[in-house]
N, C-alpha and C. Protein backbone atom coordinates (compact mmCIF):
# COMPACT_ATOMS: atom_id res chain seq x y z
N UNK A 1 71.56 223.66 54.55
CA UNK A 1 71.34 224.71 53.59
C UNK A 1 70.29 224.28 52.55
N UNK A 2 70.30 223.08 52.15
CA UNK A 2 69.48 222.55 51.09
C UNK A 2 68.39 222.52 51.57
N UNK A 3 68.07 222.37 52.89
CA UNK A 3 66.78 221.82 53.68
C UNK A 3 66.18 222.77 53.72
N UNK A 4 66.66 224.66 54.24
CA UNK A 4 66.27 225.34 54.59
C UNK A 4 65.93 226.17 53.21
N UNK A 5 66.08 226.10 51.79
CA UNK A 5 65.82 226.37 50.44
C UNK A 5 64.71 225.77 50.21
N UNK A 6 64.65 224.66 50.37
CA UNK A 6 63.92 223.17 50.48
C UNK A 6 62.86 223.77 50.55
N UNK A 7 62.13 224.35 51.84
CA UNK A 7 61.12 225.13 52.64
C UNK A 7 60.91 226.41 52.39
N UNK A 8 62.21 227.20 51.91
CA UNK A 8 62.12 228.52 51.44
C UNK A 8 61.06 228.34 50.03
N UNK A 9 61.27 227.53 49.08
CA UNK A 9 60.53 227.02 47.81
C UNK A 9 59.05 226.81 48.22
N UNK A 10 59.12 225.69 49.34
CA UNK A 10 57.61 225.37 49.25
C UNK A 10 56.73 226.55 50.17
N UNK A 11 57.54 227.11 51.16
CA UNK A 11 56.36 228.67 51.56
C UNK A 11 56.43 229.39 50.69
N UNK A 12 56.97 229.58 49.65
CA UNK A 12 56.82 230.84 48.54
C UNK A 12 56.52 230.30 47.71
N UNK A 13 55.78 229.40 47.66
CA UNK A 13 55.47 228.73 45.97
C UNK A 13 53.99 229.70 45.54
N UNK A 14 53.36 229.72 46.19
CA UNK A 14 52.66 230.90 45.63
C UNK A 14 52.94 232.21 45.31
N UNK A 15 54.42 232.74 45.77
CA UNK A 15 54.88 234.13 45.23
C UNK A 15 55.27 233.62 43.98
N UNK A 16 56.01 232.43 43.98
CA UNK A 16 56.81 231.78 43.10
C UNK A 16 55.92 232.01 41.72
N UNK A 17 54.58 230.92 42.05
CA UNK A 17 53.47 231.04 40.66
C UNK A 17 52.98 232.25 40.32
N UNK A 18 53.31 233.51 40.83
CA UNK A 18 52.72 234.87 40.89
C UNK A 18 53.84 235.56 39.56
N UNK A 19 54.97 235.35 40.37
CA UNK A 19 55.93 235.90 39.59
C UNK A 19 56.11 235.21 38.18
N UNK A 20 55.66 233.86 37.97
CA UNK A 20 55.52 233.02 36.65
C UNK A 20 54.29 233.21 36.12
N UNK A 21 53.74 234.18 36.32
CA UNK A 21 52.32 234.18 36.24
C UNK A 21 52.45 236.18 35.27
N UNK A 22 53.33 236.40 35.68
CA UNK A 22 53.72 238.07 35.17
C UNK A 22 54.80 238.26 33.99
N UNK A 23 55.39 236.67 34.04
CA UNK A 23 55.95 236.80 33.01
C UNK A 23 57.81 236.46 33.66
N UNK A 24 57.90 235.76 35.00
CA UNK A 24 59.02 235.50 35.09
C UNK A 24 59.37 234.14 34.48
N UNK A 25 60.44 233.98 33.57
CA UNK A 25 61.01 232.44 33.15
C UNK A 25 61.68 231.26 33.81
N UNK A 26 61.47 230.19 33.84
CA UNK A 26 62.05 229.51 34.57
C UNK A 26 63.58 230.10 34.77
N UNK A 27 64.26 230.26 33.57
CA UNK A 27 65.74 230.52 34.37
C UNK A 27 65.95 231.51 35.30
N UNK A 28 65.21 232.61 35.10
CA UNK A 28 65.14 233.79 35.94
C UNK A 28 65.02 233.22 37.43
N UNK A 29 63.80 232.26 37.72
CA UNK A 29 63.44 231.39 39.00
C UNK A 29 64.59 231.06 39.54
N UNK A 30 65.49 230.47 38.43
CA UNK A 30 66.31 229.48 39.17
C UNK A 30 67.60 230.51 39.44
N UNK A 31 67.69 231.55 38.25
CA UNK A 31 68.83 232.11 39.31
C UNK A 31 68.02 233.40 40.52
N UNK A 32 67.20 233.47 40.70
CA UNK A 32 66.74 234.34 41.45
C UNK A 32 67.13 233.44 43.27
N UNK A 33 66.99 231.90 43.25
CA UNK A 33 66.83 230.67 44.02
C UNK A 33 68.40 230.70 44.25
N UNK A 34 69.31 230.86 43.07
CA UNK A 34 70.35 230.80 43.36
C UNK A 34 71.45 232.16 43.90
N UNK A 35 70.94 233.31 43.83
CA UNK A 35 71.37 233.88 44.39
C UNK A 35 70.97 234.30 45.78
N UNK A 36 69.69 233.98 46.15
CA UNK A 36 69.29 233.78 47.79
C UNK A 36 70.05 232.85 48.36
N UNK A 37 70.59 231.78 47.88
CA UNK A 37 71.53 230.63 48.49
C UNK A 37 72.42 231.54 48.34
N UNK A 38 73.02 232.00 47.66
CA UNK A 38 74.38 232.80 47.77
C UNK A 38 74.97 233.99 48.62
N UNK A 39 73.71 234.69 48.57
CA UNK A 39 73.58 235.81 49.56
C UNK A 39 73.63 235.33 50.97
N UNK A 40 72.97 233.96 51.07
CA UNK A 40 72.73 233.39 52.66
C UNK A 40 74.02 232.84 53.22
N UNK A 41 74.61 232.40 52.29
CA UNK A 41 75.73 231.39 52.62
C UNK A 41 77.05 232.24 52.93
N UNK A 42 77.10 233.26 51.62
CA UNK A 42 78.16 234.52 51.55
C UNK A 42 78.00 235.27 53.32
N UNK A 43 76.74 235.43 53.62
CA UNK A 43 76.34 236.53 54.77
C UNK A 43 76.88 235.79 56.00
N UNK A 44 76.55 234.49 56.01
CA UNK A 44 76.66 233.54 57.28
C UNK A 44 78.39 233.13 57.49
N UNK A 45 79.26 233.45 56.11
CA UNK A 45 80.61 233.21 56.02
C UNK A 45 81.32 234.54 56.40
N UNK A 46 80.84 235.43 56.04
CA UNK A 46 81.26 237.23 56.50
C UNK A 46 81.39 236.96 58.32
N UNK A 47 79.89 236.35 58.37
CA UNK A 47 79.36 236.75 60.25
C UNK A 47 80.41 235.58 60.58
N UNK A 48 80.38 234.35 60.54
CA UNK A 48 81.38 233.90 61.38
C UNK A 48 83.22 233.93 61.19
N UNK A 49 83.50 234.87 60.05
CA UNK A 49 84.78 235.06 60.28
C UNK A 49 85.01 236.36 60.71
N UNK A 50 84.13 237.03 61.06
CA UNK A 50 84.25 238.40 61.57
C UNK A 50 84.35 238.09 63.21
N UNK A 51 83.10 237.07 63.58
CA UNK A 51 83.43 236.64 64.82
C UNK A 51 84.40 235.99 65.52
N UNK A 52 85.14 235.33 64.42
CA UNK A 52 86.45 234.33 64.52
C UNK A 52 87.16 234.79 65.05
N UNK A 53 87.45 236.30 64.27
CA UNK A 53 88.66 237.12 64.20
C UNK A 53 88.36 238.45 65.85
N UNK A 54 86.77 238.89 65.69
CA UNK A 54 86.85 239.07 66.90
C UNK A 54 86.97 238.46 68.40
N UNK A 55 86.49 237.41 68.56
CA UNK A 55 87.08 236.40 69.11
C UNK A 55 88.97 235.65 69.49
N UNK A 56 89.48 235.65 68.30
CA UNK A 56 90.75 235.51 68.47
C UNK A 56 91.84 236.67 69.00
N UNK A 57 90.94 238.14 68.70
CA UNK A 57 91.70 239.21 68.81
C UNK A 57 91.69 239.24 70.13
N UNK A 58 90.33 238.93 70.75
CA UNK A 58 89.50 239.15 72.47
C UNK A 58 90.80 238.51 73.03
N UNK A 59 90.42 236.69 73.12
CA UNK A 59 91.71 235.93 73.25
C UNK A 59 93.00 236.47 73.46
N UNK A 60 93.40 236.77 72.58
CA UNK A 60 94.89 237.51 72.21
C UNK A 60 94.92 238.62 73.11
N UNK A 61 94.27 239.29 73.09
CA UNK A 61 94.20 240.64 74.15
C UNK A 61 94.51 239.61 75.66
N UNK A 62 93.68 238.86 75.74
CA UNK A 62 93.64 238.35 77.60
C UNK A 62 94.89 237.46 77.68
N UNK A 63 95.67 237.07 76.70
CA UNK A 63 97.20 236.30 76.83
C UNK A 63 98.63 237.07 76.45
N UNK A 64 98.17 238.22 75.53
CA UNK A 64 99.39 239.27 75.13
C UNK A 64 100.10 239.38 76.87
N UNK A 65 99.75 239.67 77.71
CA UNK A 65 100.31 240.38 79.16
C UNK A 65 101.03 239.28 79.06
N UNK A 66 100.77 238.09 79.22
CA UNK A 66 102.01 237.09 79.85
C UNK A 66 102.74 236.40 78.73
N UNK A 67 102.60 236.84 77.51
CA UNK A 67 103.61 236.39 76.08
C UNK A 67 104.19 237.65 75.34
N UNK A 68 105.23 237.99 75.51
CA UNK A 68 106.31 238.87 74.83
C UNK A 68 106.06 239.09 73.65
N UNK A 69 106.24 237.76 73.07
CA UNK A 69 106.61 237.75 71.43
C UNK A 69 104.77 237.50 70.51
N UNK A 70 103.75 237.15 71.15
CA UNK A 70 102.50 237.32 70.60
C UNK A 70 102.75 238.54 69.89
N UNK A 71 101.75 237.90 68.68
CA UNK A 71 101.80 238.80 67.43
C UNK A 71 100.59 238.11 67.19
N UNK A 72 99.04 238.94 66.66
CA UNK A 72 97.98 238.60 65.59
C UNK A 72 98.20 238.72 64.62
N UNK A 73 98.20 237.66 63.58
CA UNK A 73 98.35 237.09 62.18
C UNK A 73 97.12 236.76 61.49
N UNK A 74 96.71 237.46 60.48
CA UNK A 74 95.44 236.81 59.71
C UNK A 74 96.01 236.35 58.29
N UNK A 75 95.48 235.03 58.39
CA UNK A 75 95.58 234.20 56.94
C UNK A 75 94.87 235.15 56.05
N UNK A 76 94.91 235.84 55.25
CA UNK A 76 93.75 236.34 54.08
C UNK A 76 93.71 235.46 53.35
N UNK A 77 94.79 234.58 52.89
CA UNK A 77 94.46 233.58 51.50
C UNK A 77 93.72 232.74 52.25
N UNK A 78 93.57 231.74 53.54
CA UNK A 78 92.62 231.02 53.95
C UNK A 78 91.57 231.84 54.24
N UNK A 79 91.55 232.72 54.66
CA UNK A 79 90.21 233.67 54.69
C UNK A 79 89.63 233.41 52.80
N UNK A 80 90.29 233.79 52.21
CA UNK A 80 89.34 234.18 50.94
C UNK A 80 89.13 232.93 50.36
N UNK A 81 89.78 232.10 50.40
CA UNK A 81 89.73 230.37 50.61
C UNK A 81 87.86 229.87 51.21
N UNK A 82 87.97 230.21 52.41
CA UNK A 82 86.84 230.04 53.03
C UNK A 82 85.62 230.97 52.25
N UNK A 83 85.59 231.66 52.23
CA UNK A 83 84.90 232.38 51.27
C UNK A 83 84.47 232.04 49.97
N UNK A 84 85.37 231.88 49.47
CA UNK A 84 85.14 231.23 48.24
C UNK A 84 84.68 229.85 48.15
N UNK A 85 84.50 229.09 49.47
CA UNK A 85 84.06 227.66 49.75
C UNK A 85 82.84 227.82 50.00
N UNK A 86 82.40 228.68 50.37
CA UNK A 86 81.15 228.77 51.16
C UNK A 86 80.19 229.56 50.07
N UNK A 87 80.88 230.40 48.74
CA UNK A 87 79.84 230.86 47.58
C UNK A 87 79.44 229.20 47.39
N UNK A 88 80.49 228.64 46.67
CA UNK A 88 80.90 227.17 45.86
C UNK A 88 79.43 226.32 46.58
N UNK A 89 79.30 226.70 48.00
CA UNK A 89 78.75 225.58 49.12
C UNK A 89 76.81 226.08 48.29
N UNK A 90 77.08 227.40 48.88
CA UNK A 90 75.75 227.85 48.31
C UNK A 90 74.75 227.93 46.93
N UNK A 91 75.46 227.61 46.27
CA UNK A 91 75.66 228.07 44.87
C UNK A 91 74.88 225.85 45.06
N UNK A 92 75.80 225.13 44.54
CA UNK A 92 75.89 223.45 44.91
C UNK A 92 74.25 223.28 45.83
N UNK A 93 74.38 223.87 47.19
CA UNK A 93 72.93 223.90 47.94
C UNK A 93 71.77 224.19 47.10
N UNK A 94 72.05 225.25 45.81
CA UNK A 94 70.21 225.69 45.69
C UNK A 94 70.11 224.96 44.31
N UNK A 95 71.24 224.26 43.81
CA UNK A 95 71.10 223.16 42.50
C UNK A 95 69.45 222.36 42.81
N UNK A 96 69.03 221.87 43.64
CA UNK A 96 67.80 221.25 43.61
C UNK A 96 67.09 221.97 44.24
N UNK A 97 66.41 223.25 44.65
CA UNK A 97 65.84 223.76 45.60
C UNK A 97 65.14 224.82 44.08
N UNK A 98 66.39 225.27 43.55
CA UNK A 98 66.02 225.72 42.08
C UNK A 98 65.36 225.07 41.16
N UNK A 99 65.82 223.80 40.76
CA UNK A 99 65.09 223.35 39.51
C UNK A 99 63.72 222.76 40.09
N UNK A 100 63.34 222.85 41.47
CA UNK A 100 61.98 222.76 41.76
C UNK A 100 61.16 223.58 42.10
N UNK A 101 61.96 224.75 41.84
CA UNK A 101 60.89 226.12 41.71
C UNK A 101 60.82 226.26 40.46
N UNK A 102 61.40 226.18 39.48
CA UNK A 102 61.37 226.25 38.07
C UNK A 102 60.18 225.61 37.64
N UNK A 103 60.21 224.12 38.32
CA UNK A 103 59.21 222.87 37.71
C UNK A 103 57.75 223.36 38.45
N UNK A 104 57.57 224.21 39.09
CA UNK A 104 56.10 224.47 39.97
C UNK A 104 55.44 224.78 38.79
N UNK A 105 54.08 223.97 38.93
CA UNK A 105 52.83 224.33 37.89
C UNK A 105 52.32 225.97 38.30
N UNK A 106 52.27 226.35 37.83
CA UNK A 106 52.08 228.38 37.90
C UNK A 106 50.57 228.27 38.69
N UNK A 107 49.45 227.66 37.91
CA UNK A 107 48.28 228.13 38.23
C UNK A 107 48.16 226.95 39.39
N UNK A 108 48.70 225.79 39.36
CA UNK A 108 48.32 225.35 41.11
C UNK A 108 49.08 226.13 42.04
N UNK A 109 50.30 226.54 41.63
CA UNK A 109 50.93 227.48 42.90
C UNK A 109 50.18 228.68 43.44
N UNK A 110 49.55 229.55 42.24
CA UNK A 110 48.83 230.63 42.66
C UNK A 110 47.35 230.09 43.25
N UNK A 111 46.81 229.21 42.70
CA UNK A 111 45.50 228.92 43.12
C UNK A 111 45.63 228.40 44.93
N UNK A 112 46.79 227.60 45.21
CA UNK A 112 47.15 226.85 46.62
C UNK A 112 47.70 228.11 47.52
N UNK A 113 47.16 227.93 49.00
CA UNK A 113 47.27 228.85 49.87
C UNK A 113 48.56 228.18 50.49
């Protein structure tokens, strides 16, 4: 996650110096940095417990015939558990990915292709 911010920073460092260049503030940068980690991390935690659960249901469907007593059970508190691990994860990931979009010199970012 850090790696892929990492790279998200340095291909946009010229939008980056554009937008510091119009009048965006470093903190604005950094939470703008931090809510793309959040959105990414939040989106990628939605998709694989949606798949989990479709997946386990699939499962469950192809073993219900030969088990009586099968019943599907969803944790929600480990669900929202996980969820809430994975803001925490994203949020932690763009801590340095942010304060080095913050630190970009404006006019070498805009001047560099």
């Amino acid at each position: 996650m850090v790696n892929t911010l990492a790279m998200s920073v340095f291909e946009r460092s010229h939008e980056i110096g554009m937008l510091r260049a119009i009048g965006l503030d470093r903190s604005a940068v950094k939470r703008m940095v931090r809510l793309e980690s959040l959105i990414i991390s939040l989106f990628g935690a939605v998709l694989g417990i949606g798949l989990g659960v479709f997946f386990g249901w699939a499962a469950g469907q192809l073993i219900s015939g030969s088990l009586d007593s099968y019943a599907m059970v969803l944790p929600w508190a480990r669900i929202g558990l996980f969820l809430a691990l994975a803001a925490l994860v994203g949020v932690l990931a763009a801590l340095w990915p942010a304060r080095r979009a913050a630190r970009l010199n404006m006019l070498g970012s805009i001047k560099a292709e």
